[in-house]
PDB file of N, CA and C in Angstrom:
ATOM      1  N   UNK A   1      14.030  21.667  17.698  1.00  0.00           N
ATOM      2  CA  UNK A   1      14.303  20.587  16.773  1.00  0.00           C
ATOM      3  C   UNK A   1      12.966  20.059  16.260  1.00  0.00           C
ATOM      4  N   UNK A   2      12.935  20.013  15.182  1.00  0.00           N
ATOM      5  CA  UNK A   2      11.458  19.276  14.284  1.00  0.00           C
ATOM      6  C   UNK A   2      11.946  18.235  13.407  1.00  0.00           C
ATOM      7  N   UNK A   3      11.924  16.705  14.150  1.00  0.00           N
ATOM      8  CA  UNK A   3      12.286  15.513  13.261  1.00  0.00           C
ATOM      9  C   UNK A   3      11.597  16.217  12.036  1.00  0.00           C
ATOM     10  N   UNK A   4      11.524  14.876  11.086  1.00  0.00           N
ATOM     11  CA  UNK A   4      10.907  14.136   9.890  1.00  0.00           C
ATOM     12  C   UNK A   4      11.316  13.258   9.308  1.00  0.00           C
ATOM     13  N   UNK A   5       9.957  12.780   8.616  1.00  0.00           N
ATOM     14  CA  UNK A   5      10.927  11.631   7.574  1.00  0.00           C
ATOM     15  C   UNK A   5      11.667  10.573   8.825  1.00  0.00           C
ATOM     16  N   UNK A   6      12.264  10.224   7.425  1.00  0.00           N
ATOM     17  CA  UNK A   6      13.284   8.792   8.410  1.00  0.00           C
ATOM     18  C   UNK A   6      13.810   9.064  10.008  1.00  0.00           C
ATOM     19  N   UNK A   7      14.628  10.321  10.168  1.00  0.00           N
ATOM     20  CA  UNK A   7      14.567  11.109  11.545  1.00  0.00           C
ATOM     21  C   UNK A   7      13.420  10.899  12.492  1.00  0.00           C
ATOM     22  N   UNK A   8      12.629  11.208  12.223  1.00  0.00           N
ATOM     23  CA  UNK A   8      11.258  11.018  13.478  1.00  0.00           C
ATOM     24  C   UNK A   8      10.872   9.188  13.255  1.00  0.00           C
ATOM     25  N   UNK A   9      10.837   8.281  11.986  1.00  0.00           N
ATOM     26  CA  UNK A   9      10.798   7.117  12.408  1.00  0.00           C
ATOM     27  C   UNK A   9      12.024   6.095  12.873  1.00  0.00           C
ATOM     28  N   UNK A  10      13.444   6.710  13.177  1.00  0.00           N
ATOM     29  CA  UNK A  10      14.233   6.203  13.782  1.00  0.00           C
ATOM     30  C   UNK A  10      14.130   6.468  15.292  1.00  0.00           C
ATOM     31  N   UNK A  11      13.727   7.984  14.972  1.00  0.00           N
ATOM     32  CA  UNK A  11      13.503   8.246  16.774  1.00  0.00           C
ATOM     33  C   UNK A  11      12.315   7.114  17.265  1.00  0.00           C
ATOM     34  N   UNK A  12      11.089   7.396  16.661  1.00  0.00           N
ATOM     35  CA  UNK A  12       9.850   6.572  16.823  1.00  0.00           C
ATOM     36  C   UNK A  12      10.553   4.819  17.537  1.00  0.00           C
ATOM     37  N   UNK A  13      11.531   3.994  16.378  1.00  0.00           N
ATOM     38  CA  UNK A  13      11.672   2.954  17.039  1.00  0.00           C
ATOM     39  C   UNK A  13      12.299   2.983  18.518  1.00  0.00           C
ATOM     40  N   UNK A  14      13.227   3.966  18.941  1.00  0.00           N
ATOM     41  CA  UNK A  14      14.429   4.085  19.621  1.00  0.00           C
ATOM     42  C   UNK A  14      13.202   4.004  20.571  1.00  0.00           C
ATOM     43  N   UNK A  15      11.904   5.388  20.830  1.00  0.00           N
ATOM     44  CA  UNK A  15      11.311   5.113  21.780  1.00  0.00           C
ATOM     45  C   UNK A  15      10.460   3.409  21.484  1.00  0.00           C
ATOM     46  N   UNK A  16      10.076   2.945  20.960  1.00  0.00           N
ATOM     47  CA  UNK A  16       9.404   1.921  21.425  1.00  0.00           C
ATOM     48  C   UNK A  16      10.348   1.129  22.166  1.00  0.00           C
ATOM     49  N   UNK A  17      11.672   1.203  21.427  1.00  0.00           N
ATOM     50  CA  UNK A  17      12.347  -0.313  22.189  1.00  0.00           C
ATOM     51  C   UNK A  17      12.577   0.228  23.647  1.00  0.00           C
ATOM     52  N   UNK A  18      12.089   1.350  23.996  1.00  0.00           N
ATOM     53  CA  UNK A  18      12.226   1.874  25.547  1.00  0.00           C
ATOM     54  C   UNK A  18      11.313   1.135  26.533  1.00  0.00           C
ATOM     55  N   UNK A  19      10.417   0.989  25.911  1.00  0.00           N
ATOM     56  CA  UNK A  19       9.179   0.024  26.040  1.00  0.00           C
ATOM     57  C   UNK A  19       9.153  -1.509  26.063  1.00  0.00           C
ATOM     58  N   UNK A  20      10.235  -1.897  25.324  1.00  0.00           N
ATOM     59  CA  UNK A  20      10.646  -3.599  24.556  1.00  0.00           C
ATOM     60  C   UNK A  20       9.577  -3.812  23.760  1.00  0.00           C
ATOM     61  N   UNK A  21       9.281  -3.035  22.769  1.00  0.00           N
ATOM     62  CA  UNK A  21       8.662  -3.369  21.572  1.00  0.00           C
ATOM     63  C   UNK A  21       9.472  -4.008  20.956  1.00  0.00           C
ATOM     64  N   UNK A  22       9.139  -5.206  20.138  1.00  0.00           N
ATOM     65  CA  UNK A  22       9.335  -6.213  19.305  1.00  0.00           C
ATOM     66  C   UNK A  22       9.142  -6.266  18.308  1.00  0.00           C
ATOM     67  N   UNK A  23      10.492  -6.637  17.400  1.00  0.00           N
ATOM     68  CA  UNK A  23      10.574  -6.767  16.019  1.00  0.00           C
ATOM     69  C   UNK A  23      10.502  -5.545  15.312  1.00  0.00           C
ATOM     70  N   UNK A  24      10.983  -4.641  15.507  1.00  0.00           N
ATOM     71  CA  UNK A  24      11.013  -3.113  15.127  1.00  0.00           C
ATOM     72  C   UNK A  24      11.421  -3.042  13.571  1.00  0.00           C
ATOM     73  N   UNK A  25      10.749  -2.502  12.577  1.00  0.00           N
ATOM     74  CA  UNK A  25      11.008  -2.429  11.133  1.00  0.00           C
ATOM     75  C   UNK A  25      10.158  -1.016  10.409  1.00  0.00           C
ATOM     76  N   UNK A  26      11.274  -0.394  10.107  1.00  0.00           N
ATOM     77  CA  UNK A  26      11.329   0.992   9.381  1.00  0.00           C
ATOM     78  C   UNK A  26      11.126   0.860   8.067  1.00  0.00           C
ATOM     79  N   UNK A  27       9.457   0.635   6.907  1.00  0.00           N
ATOM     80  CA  UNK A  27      10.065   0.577   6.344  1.00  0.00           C
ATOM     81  C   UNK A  27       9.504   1.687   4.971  1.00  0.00           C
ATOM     82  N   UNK A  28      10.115   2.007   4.094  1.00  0.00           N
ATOM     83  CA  UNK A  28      10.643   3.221   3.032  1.00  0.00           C
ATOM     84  C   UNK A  28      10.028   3.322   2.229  1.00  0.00           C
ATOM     85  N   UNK A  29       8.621   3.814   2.043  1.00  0.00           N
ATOM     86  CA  UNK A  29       7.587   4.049   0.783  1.00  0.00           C
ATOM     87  C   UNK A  29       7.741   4.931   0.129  1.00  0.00           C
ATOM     88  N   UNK A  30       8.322   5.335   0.227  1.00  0.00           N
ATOM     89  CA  UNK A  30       9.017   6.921  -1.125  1.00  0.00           C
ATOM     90  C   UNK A  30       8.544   6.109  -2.551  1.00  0.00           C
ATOM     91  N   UNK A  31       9.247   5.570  -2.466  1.00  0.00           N
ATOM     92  CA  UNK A  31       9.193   4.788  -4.180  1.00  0.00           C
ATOM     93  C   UNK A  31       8.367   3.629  -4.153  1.00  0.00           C
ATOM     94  N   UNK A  32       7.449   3.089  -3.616  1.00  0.00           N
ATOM     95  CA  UNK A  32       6.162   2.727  -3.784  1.00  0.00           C
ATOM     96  C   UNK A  32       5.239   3.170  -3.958  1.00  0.00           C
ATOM     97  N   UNK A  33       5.182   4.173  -2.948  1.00  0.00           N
ATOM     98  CA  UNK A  33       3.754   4.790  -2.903  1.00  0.00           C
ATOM     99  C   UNK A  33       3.076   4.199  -1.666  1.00  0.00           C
ATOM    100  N   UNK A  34       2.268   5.285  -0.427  1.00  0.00           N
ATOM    101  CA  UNK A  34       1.891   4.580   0.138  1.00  0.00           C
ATOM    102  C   UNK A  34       0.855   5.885   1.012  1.00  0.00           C
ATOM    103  N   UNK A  35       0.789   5.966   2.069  1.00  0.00           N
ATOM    104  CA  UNK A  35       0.039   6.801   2.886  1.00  0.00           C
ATOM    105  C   UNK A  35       0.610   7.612   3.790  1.00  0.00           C
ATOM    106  N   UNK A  36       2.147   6.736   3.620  1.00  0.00           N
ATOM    107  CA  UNK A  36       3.020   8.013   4.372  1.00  0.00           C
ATOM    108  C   UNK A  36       3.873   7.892   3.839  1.00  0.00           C
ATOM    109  N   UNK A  37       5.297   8.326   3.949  1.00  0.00           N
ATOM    110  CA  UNK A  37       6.662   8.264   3.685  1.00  0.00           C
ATOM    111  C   UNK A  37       7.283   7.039   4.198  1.00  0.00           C
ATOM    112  N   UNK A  38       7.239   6.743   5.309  1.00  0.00           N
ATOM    113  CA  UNK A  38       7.682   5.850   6.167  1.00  0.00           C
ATOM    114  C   UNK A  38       6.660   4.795   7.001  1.00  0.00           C
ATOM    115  N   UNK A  39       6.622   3.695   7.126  1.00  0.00           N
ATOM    116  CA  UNK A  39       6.354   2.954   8.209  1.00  0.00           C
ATOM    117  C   UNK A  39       7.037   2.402   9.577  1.00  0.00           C
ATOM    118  N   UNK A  40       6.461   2.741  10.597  1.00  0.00           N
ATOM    119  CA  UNK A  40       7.075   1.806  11.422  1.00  0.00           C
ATOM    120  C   UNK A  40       6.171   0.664  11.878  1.00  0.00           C
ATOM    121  N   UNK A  41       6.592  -0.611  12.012  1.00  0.00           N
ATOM    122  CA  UNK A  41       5.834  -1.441  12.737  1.00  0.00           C
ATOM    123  C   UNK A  41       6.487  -2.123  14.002  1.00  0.00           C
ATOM    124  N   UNK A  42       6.144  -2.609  14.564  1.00  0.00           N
ATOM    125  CA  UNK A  42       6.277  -3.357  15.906  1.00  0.00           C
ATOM    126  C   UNK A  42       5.474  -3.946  16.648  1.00  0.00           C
ATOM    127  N   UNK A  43       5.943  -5.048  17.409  1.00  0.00           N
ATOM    128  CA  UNK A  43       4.962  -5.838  18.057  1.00  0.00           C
ATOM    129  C   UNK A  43       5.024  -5.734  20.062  1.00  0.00           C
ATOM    130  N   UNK A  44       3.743  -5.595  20.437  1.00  0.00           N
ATOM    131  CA  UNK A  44       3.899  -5.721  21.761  1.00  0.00           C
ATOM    132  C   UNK A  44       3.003  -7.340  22.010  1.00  0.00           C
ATOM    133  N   UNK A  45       3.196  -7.811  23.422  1.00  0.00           N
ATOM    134  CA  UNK A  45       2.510  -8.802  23.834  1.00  0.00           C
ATOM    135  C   UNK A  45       1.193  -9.167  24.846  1.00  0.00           C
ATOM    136  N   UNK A  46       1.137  -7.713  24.829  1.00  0.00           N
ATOM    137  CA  UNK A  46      -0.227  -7.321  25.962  1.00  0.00           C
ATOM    138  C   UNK A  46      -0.691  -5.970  25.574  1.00  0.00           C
ATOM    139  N   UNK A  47      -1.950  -5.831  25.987  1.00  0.00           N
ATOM    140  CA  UNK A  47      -2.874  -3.846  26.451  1.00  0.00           C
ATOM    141  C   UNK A  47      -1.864  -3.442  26.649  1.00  0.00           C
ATOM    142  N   UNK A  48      -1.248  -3.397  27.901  1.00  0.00           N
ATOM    143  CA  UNK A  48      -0.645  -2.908  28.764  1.00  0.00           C
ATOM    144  C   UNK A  48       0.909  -2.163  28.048  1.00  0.00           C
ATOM    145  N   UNK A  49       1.651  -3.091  27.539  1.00  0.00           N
ATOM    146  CA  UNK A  49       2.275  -2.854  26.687  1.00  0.00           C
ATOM    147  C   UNK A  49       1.989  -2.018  25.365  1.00  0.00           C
ATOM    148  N   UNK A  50       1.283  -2.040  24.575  1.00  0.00           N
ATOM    149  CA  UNK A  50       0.908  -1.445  23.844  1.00  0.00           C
ATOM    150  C   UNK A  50       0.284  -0.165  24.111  1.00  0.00           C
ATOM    151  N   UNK A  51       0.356   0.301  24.828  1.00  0.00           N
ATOM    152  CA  UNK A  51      -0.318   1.655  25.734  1.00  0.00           C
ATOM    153  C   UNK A  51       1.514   2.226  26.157  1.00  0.00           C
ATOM    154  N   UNK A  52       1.574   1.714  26.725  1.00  0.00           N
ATOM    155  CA  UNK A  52       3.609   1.974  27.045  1.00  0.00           C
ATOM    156  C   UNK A  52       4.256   2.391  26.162  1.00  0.00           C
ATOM    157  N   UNK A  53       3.590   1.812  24.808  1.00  0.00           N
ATOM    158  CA  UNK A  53       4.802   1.992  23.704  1.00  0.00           C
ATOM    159  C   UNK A  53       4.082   3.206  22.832  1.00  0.00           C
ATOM    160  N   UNK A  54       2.951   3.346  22.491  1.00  0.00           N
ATOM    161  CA  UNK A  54       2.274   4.488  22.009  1.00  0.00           C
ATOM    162  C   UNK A  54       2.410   5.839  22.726  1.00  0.00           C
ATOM    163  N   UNK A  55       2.141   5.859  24.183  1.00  0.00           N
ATOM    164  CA  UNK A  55       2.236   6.824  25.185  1.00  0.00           C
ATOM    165  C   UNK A  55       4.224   7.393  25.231  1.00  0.00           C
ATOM    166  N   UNK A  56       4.975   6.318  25.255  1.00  0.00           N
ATOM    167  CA  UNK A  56       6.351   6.680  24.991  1.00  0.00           C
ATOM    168  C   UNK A  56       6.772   7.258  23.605  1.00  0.00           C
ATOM    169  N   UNK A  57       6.499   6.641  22.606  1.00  0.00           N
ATOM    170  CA  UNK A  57       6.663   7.682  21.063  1.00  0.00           C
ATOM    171  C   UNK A  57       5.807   8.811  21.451  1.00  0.00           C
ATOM    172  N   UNK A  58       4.814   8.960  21.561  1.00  0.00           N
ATOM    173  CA  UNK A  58       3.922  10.155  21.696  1.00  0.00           C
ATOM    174  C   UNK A  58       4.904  11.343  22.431  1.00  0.00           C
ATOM    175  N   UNK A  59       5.276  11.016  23.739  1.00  0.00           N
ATOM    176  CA  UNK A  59       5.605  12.020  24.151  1.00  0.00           C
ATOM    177  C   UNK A  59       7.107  12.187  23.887  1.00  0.00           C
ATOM    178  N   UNK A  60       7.854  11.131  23.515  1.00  0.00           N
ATOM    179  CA  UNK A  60       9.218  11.866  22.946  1.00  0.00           C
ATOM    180  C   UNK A  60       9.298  11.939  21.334  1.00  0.00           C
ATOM    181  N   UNK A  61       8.395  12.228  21.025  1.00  0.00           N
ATOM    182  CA  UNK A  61       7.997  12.856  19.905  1.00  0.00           C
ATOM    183  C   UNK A  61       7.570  14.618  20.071  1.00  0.00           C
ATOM    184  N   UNK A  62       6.877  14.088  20.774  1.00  0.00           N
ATOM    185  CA  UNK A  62       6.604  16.024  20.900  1.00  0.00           C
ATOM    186  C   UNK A  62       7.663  16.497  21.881  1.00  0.00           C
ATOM    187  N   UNK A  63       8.427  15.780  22.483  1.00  0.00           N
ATOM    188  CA  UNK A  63       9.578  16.313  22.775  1.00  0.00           C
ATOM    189  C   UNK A  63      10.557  17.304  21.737  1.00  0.00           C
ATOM    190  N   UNK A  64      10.476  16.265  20.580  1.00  0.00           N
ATOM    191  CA  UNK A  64      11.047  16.391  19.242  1.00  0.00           C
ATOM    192  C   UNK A  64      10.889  17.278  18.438  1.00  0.00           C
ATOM    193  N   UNK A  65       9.290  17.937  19.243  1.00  0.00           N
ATOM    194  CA  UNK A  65       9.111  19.119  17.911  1.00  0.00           C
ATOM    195  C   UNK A  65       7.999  18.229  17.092  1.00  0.00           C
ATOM    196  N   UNK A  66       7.060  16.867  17.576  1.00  0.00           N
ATOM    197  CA  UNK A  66       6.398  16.494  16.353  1.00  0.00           C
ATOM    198  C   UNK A  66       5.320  15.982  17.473  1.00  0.00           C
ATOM    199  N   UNK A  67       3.811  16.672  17.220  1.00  0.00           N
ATOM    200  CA  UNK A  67       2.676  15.988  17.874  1.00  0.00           C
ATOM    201  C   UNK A  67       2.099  15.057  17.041  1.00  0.00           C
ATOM    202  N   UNK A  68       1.753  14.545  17.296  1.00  0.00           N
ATOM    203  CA  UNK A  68       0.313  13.261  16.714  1.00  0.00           C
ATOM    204  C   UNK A  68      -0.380  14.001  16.045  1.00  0.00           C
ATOM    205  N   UNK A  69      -0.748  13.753  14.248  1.00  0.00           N
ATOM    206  CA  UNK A  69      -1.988  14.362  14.172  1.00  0.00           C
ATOM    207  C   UNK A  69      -2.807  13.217  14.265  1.00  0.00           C
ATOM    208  N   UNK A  70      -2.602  12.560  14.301  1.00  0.00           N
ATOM    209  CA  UNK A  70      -4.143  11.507  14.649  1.00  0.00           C
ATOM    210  C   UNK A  70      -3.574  10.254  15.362  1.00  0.00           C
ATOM    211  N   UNK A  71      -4.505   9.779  16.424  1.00  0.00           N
ATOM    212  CA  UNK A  71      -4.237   8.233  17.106  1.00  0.00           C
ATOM    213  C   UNK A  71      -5.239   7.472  16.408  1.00  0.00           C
ATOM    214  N   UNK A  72      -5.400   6.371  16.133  1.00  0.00           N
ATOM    215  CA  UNK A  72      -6.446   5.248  15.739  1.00  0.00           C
ATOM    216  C   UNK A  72      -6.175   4.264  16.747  1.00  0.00           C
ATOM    217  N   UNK A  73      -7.628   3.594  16.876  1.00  0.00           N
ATOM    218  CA  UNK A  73      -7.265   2.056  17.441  1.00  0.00           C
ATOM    219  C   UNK A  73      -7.146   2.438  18.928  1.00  0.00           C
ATOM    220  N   UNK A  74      -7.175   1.873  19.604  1.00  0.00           N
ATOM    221  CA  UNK A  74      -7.036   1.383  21.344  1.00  0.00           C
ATOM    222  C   UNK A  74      -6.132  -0.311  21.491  1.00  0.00           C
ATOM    223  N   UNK A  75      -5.351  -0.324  22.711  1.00  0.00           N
ATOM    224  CA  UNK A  75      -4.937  -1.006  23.161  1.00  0.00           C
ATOM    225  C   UNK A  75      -5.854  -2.374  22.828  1.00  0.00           C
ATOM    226  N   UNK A  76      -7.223  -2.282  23.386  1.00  0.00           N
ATOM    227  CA  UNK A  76      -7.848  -3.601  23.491  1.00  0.00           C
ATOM    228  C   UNK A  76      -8.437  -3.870  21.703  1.00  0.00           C
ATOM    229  N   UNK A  77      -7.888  -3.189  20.984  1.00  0.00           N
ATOM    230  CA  UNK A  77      -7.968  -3.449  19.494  1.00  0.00           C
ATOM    231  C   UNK A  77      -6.944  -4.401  19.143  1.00  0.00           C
ATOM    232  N   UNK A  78      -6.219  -4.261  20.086  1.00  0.00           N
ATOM    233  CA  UNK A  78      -4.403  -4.833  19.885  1.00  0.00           C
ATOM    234  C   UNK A  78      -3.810  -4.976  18.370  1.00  0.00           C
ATOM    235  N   UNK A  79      -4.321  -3.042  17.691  1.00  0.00           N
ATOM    236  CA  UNK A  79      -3.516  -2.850  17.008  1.00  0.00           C
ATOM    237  C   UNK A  79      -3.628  -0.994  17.254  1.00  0.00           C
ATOM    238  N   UNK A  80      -2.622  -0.558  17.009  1.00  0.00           N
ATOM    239  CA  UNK A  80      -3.021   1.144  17.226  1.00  0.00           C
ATOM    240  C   UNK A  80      -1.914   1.867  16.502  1.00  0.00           C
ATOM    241  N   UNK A  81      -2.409   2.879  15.905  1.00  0.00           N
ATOM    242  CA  UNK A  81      -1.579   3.445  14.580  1.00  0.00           C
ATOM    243  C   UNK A  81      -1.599   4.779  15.376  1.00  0.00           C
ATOM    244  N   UNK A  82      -0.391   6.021  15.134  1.00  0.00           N
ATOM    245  CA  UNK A  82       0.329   7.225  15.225  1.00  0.00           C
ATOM    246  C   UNK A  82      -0.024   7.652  13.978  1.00  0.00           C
ATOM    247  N   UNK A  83      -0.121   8.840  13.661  1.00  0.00           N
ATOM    248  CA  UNK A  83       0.228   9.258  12.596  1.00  0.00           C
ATOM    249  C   UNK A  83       0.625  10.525  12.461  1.00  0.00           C
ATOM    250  N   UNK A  84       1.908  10.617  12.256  1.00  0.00           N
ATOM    251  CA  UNK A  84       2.867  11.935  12.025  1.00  0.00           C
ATOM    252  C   UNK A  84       2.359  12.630  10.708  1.00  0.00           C
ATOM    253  N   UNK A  85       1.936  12.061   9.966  1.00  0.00           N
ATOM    254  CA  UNK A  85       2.169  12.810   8.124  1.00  0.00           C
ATOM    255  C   UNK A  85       3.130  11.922   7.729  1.00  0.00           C
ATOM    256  N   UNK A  86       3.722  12.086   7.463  1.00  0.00           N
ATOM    257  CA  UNK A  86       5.197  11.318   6.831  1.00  0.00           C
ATOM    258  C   UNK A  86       5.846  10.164   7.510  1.00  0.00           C
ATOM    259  N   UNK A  87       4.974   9.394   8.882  1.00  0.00           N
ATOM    260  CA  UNK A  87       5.270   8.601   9.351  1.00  0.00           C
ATOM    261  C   UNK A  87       4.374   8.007  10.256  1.00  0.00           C
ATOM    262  N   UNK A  88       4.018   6.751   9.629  1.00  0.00           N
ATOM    263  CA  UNK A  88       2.977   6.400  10.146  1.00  0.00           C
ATOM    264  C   UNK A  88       3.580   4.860  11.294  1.00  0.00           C
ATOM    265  N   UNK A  89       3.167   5.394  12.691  1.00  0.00           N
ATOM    266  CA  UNK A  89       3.471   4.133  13.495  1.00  0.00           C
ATOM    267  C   UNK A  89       2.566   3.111  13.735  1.00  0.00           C
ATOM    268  N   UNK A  90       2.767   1.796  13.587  1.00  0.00           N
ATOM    269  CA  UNK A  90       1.372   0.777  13.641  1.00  0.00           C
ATOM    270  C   UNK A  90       2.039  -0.182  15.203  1.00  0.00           C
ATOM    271  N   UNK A  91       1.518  -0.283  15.898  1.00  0.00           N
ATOM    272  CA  UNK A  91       1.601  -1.192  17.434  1.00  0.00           C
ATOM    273  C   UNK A  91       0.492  -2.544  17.121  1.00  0.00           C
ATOM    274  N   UNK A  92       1.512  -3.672  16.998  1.00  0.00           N
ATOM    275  CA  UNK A  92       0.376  -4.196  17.344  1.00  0.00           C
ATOM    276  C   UNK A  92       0.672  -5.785  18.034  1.00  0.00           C
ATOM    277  N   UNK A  93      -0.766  -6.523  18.733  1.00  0.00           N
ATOM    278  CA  UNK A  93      -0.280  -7.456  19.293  1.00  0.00           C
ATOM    279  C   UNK A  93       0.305  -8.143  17.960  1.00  0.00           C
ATOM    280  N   UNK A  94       1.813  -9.602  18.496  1.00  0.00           N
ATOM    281  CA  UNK A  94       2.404  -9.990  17.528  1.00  0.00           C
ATOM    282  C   UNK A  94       1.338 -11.246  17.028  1.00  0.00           C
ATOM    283  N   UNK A  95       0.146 -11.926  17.597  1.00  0.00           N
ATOM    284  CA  UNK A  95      -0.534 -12.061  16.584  1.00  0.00           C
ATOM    285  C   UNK A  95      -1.442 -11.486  15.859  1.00  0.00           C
ATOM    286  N   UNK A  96      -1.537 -10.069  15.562  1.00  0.00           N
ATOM    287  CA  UNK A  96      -2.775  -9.642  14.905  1.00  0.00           C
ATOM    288  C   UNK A  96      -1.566  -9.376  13.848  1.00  0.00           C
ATOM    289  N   UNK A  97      -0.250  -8.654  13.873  1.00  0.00           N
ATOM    290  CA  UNK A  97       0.630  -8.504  13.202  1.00  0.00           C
ATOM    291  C   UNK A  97       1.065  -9.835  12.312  1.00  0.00           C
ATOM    292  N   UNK A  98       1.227 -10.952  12.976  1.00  0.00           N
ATOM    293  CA  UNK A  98       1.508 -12.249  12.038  1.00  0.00           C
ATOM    294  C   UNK A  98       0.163 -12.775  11.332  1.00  0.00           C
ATOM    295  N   UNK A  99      -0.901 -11.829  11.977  1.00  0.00           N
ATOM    296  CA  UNK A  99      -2.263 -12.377  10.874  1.00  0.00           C
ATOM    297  C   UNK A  99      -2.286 -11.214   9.456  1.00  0.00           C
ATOM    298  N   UNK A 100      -1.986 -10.135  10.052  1.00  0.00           N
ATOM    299  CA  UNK A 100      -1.966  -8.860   8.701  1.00  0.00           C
ATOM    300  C   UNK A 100      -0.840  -9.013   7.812  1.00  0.00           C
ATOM    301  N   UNK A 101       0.020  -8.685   8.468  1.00  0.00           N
ATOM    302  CA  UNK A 101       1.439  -9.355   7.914  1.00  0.00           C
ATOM    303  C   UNK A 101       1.681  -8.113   7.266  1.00  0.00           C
ATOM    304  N   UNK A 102       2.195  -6.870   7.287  1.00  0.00           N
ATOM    305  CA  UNK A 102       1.997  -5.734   7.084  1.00  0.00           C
ATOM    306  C   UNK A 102       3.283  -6.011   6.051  1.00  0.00           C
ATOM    307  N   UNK A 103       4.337  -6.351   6.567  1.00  0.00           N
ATOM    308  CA  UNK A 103       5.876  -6.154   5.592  1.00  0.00           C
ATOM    309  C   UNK A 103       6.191  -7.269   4.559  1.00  0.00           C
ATOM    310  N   UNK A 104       4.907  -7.959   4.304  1.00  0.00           N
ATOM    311  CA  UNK A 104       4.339  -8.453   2.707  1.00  0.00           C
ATOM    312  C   UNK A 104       3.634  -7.790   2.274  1.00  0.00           C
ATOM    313  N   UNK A 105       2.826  -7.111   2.455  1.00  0.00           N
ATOM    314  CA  UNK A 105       1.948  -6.421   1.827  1.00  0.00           C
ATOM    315  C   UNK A 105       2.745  -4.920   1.293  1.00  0.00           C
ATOM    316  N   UNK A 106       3.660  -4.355   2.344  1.00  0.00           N
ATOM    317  CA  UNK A 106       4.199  -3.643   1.386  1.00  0.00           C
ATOM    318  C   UNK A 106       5.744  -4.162   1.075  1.00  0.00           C
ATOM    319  N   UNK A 107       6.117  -5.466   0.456  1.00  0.00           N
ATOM    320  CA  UNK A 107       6.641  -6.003   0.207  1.00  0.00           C
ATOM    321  C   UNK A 107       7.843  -5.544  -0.275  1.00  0.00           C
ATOM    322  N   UNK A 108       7.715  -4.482  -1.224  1.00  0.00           N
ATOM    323  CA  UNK A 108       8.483  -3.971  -2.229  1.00  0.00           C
ATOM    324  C   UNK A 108       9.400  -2.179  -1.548  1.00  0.00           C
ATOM    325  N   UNK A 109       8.694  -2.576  -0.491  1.00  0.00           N
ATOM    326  CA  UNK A 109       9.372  -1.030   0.229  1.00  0.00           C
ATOM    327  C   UNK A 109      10.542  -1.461   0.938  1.00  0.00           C
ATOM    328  N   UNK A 110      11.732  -0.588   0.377  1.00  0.00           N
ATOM    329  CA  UNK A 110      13.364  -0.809   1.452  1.00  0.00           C
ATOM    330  C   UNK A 110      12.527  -0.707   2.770  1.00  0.00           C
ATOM    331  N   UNK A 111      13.526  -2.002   3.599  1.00  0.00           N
ATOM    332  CA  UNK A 111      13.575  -1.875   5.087  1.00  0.00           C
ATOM    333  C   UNK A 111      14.832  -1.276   5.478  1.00  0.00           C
ATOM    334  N   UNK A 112      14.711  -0.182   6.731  1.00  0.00           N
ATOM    335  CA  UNK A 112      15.779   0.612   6.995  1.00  0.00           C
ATOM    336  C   UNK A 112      16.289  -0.294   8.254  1.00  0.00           C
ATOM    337  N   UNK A 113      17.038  -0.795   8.150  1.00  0.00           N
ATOM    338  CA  UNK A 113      17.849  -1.116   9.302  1.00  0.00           C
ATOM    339  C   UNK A 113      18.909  -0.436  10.169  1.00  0.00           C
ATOM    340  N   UNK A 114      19.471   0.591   9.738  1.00  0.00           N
ATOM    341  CA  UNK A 114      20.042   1.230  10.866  1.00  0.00           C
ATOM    342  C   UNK A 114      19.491   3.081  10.946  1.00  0.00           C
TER     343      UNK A 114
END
């Protein structure tokens, strides 16, 4: 099986909330324009957490048929990005997230909710 697309960032949330990542939002740059296809964002509340939730997508992802081509960022950055190609995952603590504010900025992209 080889997710993509919306597929690998639905899987992506399913694993974070394995983790209790917070505030989970999928959202749909096709018709914006952006750097991937998809975003996911989410918030953790510690390192510790945020290492849990990267390390859990990671590996049931390549469960999936989909490795990482690139990690950015570290835990004690308390923000850290995945990047599939077509789906880019961002972790981050929920205040560096309520300081970036990522889902204004791409404002105009559908959020996938289910």
């Amino acid at each position: 099986m080889n997710l993509e697309g919306l597929e690998l960032a639905k899987l992506c949330r399913e694993l974070a909330s394995n983790k209790k990542a917070q505030d989970p939002v999928v959202l749909d740059l096709r018709k914006v324009g952006g750097p991937a296809d998809f975003f996911l964002i989410v918030s953790a509340e510690n390192e510790p957490q945020l290492k849990a939730i990267a390390g859990e997508i990671e590996r049931g992802a390549e469960e999936a048929g989909r490795k990482v081509f690139r990690a950015s960022g570290q835990a004690a950055s308390q923000w850290m990005i995945l990047d599939y190609g077509d789906v880019l995952v961002h972790i981050m603590h929920s205040a560096r997230r309520n300081f970036y504010r990522l889902e204004n900025l791409w404002g105009d992209a559908e959020k996938i909710l289910s």
